[in-house]
Protein backbone atom coordinates (compact mmCIF):
# COMPACT_ATOMS: atom_id res chain seq x y z
CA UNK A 1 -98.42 1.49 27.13
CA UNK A 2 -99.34 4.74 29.34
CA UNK A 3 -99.01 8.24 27.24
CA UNK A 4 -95.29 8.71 28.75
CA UNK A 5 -93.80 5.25 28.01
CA UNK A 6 -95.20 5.95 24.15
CA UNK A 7 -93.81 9.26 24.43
CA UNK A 8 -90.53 6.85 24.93
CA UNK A 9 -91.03 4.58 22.15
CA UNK A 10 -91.39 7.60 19.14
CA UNK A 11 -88.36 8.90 21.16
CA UNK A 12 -86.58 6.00 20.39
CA UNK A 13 -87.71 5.95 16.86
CA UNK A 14 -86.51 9.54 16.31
CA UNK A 15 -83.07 8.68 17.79
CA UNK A 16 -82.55 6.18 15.28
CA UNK A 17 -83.76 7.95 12.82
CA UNK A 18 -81.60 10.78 13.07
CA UNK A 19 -78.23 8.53 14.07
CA UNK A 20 -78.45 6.71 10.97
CA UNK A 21 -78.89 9.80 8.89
CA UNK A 22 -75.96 11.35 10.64
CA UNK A 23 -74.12 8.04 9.40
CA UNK A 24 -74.54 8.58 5.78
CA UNK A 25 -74.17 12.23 5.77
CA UNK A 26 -70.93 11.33 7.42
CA UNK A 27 -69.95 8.71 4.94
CA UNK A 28 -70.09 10.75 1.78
CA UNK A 29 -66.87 12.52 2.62
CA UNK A 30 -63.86 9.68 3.44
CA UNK A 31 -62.53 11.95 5.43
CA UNK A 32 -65.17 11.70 7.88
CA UNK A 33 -66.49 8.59 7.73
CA UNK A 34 -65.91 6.59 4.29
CA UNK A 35 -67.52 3.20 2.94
CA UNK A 36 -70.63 2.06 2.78
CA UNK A 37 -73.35 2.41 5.72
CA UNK A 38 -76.72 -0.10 6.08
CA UNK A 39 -79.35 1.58 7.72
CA UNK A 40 -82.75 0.64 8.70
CA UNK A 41 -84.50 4.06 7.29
CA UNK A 42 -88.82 3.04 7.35
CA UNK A 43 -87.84 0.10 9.28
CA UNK A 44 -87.23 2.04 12.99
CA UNK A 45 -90.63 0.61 14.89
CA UNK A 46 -89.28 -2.68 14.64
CA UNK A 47 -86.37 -1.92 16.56
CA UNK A 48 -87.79 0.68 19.09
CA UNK A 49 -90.99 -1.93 19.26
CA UNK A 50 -89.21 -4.84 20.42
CA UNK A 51 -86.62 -3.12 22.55
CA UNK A 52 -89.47 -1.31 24.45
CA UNK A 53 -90.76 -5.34 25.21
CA UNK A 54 -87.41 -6.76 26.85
CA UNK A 55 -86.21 -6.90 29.98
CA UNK A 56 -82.72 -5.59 30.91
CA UNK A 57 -81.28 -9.44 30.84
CA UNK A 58 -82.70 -10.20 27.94
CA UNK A 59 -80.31 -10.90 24.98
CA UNK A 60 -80.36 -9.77 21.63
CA UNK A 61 -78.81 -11.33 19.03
CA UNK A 62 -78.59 -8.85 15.31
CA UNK A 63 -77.58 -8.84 11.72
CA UNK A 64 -76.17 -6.56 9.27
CA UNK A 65 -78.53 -4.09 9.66
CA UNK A 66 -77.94 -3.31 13.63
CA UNK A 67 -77.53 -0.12 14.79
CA UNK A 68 -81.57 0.66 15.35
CA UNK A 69 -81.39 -2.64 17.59
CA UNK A 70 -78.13 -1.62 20.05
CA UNK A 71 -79.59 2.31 20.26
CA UNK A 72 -83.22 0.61 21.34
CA UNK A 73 -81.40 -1.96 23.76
CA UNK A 74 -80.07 1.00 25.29
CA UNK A 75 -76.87 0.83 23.87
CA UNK A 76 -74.69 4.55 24.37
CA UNK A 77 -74.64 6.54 21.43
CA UNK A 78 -71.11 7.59 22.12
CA UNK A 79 -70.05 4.28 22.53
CA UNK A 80 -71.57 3.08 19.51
CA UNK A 81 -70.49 6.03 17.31
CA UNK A 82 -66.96 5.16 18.23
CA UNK A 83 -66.97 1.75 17.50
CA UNK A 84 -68.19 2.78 13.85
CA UNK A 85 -65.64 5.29 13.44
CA UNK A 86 -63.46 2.44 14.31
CA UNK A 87 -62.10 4.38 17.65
CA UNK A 88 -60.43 2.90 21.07
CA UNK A 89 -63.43 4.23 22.80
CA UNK A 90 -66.03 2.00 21.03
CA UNK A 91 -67.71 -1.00 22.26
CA UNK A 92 -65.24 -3.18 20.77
CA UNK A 93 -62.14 -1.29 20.78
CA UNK A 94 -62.85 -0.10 16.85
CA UNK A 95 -62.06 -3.30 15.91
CA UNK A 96 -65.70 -4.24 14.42
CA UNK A 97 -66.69 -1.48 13.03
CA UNK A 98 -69.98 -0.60 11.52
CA UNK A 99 -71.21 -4.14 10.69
CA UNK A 100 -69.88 -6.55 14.09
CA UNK A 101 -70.69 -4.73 17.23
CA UNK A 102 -71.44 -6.44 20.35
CA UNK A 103 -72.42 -5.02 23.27
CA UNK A 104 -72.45 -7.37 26.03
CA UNK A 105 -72.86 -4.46 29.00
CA UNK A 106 -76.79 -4.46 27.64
CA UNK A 107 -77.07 -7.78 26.49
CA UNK A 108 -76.12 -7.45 22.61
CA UNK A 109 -74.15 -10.16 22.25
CA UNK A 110 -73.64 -10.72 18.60
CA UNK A 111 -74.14 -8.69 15.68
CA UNK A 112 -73.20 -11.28 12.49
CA UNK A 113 -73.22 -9.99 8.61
CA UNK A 114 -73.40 -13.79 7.78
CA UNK A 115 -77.08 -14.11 6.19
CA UNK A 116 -79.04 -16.43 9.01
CA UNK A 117 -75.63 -16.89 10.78
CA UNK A 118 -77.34 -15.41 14.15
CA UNK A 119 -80.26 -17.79 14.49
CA UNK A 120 -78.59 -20.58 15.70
CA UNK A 121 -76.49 -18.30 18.05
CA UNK A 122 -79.79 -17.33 19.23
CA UNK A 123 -80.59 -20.97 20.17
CA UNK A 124 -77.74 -21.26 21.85
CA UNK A 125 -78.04 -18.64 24.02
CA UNK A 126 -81.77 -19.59 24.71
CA UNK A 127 -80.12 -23.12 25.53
CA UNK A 128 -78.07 -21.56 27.94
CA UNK A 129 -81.13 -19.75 29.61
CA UNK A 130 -83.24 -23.62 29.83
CA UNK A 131 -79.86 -25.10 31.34
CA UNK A 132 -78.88 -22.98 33.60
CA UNK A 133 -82.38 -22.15 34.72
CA UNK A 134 -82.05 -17.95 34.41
CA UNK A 135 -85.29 -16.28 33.26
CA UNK A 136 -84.68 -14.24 29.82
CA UNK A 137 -85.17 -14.65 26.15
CA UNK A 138 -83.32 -14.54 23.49
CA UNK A 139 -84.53 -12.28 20.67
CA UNK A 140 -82.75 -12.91 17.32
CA UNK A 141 -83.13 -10.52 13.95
CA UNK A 142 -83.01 -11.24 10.95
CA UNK A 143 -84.35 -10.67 7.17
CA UNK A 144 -86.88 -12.16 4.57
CA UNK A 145 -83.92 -13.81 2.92
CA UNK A 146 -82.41 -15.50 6.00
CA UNK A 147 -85.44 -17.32 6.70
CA UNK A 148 -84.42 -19.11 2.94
CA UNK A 149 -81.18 -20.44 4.76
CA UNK A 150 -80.64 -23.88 5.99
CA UNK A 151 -79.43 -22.35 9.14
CA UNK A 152 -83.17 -21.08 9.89
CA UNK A 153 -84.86 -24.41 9.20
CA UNK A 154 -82.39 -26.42 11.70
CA UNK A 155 -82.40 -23.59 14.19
CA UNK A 156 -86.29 -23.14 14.26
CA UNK A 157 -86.46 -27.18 14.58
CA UNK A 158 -83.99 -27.30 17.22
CA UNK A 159 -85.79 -24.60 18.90
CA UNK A 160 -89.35 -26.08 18.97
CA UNK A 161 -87.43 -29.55 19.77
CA UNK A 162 -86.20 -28.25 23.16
CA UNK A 163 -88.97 -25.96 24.12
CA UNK A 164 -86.50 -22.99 24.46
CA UNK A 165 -87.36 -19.39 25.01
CA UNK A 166 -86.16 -17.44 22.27
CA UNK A 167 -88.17 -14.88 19.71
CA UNK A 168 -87.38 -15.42 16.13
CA UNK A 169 -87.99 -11.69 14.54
CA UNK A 170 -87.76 -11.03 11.07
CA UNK A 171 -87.81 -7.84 9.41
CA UNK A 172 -89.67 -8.69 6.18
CA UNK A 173 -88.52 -5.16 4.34
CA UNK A 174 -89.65 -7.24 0.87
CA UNK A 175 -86.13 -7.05 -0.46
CA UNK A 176 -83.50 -9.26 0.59
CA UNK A 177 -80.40 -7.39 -1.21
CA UNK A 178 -81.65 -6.76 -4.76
CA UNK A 179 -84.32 -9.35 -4.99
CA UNK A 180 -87.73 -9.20 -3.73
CA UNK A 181 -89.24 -11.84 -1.74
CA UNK A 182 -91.46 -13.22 -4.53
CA UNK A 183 -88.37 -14.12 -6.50
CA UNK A 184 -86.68 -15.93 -4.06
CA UNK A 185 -89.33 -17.98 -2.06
CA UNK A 186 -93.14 -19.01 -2.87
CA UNK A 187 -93.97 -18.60 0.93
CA UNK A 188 -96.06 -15.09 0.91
CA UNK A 189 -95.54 -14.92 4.94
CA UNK A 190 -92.70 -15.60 6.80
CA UNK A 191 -95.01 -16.14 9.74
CA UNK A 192 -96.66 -19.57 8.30
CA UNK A 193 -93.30 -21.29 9.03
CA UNK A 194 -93.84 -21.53 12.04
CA UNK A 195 -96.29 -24.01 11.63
CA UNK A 196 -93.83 -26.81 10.27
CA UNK A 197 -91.83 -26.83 13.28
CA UNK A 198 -94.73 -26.95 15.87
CA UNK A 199 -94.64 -23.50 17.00
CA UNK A 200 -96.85 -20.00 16.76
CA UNK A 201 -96.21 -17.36 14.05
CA UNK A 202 -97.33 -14.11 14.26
CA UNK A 203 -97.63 -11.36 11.81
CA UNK A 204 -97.72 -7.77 12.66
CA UNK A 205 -97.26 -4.14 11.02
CA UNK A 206 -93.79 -3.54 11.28
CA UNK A 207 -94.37 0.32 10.79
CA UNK A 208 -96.51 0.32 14.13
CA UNK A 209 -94.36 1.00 16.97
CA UNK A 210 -97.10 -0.23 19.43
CA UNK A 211 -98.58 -3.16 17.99
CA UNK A 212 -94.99 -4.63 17.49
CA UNK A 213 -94.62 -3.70 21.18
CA UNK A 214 -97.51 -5.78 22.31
CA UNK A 215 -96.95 -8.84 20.66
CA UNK A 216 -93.51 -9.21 21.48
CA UNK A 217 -94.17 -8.84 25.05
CA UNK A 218 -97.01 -11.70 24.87
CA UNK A 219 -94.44 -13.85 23.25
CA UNK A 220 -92.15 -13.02 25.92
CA UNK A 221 -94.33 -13.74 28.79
CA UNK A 222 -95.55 -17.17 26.95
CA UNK A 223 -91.68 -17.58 26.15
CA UNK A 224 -90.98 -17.60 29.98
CA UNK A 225 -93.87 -19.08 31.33
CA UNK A 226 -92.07 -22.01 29.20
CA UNK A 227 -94.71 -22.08 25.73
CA UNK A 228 -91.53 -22.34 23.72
CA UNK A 229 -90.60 -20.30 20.98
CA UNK A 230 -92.23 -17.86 18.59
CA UNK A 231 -91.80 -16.57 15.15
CA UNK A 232 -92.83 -13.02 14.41
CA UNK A 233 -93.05 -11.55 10.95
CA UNK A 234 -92.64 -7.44 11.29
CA UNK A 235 -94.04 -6.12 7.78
CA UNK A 236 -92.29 -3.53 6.92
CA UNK A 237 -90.18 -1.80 4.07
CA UNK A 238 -86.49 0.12 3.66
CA UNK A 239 -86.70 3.41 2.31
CA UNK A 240 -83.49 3.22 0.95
CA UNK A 241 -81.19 0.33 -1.07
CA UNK A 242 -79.40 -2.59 0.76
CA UNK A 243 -76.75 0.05 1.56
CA UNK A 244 -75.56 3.61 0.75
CA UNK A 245 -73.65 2.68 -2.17
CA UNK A 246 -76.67 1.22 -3.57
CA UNK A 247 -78.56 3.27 -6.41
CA UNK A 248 -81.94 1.36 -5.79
CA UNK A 249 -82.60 1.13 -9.78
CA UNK A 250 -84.84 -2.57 -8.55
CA UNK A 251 -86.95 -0.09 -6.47
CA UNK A 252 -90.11 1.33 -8.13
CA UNK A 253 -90.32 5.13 -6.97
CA UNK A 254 -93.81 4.80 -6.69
CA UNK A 255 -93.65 1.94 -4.07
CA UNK A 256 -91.26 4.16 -1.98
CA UNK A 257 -93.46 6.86 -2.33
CA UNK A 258 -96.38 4.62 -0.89
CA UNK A 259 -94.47 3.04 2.23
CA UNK A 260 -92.77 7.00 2.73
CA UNK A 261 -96.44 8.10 4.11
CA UNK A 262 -96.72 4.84 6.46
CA UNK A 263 -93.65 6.01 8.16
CA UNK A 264 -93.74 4.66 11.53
CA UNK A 265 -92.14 8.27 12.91
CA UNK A 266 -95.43 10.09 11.81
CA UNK A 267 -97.94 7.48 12.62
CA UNK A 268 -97.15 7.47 16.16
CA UNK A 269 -96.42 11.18 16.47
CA UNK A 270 -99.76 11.50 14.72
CA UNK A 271 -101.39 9.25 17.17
CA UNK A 272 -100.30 10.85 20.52
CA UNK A 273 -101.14 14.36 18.76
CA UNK A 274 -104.91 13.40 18.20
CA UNK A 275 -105.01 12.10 21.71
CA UNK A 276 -104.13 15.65 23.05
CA UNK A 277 -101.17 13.96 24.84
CA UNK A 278 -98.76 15.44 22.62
CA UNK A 279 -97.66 19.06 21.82
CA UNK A 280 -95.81 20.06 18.97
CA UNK A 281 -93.50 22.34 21.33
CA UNK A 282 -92.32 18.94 23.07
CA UNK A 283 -92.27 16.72 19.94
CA UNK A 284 -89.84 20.04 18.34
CA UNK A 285 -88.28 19.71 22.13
CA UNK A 286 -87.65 15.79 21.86
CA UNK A 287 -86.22 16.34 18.15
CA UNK A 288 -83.49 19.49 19.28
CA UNK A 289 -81.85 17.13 22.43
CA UNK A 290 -81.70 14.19 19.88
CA UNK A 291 -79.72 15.90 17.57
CA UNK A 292 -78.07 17.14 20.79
CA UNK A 293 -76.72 13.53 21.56
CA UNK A 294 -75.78 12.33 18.21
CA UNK A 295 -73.49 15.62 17.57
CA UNK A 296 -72.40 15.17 20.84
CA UNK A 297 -71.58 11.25 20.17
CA UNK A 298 -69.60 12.17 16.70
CA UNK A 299 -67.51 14.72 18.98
CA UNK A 300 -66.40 12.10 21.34
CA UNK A 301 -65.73 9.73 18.48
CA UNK A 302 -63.60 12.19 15.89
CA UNK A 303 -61.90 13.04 19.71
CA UNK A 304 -61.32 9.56 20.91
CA UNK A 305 -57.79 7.60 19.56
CA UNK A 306 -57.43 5.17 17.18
CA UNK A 307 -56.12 1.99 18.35
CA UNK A 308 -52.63 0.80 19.16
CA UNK A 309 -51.88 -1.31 16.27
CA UNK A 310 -49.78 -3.61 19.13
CA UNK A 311 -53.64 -4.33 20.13
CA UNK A 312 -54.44 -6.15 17.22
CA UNK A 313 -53.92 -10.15 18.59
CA UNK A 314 -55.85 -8.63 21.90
CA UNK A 315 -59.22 -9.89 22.73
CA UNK A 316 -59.12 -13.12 19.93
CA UNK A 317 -59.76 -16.58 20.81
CA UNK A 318 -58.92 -19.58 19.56
């Protein structure tokens, strides 16, 4: 990456960084915004890392923890705020709310709260690609617990099997819920999985922006130069609990306090600073229009209309 297209990626990090804390200052008061929120606070590189890598037709496919993945596949703030808020204006007509969006105008087609339920989705849309002969990937997210799921094992088989092009991603934050990985699988990393099905694994620092960059564009290009699939293990940890409403009592303090000062925000910021390629001024400049566009994406959102209740049997399939 040149100096300006890292300049993008900590951009991208801050953006999500200061959406989601918008998000659950907003929930604390029901009049705003009530319920629970899931956020991806720590976690932000993995997201801005692996959006920076795809292509414009290149498919996502996310999990319960989504909105650092829309913003960084270029997903509209104001669109997406809307959609939370439940509003007409959203990406789904506020019908899915904070934990369901899809966003098929930039290729985020599913966002499932069903633990694995994306990753054979994912294979299915990489299926799609082989058949109909279109060149993108499918990149699929999901966490350290999914990857305990029957649906990974079958999907990941399947996947190798065919020789498809999708990127299996997870976020191992070392929780999945209350439980830490330890306590519900032997395997210490996610990546060695890969071997069982025939296919490379890769594990990476999920709190560096770039190096999460670079090896998900190498699995892309090996992905379309038809290598098959890859599994990539971001490292990586949640500052917070599984959501808002969660007190974190399983979390030592001093463990957040360790992972709090390899936040990925800093480390790059710190980077391009030593380099000489980055001034305070413009990082202070880059924070002030951020929190520009996510004041200005709760405005159109508390302004748009709720929807028509007569809407309700609209846009369902059977």
């Amino acid at each position: 990456m040149d100096n300006n297209e890292q300049k993008k990626l900590l951009r991208m990090m801050l953006l999500i960084r200061r959406f989601e804390e918008k998000l659950v200052d907003l929930s604390k008061d029901p009049q705003k915004l009530g319920g629970m929120m899931i956020v991806c606070t720590g976690q932000e590189a993995v997201a801005a890392g692996v959006g920076a890598a795809l292509a414009p037709e290149d498919v996502i496919i996310s999990n319960h923890r989504s909105h650092g993945h829309l913003l960084a596949k270029d997903a509209e703030p104001d669109l997406l705020m809307a959609e939370i808020f439940g509003r007409r204006t959203g990406y789904n007509k506020g019908k899915s709310g904070t934990l369901h969006i899809a966003a098929p105008e930039v290729n985020a087609l599913c966002t499932t709260t069903v633990v694995g339920g994306g990753i054979p989705i994912a294979v299915g849309t990489a299926f799609a690609a082989q058949y109909q002969q279109k060149d993108f990937v499918t990149v699929c997210f999901f966490g350290n617990g999914a990857s305990d799921e029957g649906s990974f094992h079958e999907a990941l088989n399947m996947a190798s099997l065919w020789n498809l092009p999708v990127i299996f991603v997870c976020e191992n934050n070392i929780y999945s819920g209350a439980q830490r990985l330890e306590e519900h699988t032997k395997v210490k990393d996610i990546a060695d999985r890969a071997s069982a099905y025939a296919m490379r694994g890769e594990m990476v620092d999920g709190n560096d922006a770039l190096a999460v960059y670079e090896v998900v564009q190498k699995a892309r290009e090996d992905c379309l130069a038809g290598a098959g699939p890859v599994l990539i293990e971001c490292k990586t940890y949640r500052w917070g609990g599984h959501g808002t409403n969660d007190e974190q009592l399983y979390q030592p303090k001093d463990e957040i306090a360790r992972w709090k000062e390899q936040c990925p925000i800093k480390k790059l910021k710190a980077s391009l600073m030593q380099a000489g390629t980055l001034a305070e001024q413009e990082y202070q400049d880059m924070e002030y229009e951020i929190r520009l566009i996510v004041e200005r994406a709760v405005q159109f959102a508390e302004a748009s209309p709720w929807p028509d209740p007569a809407e309700a049997l609209e846009d369902v399939y059977a």
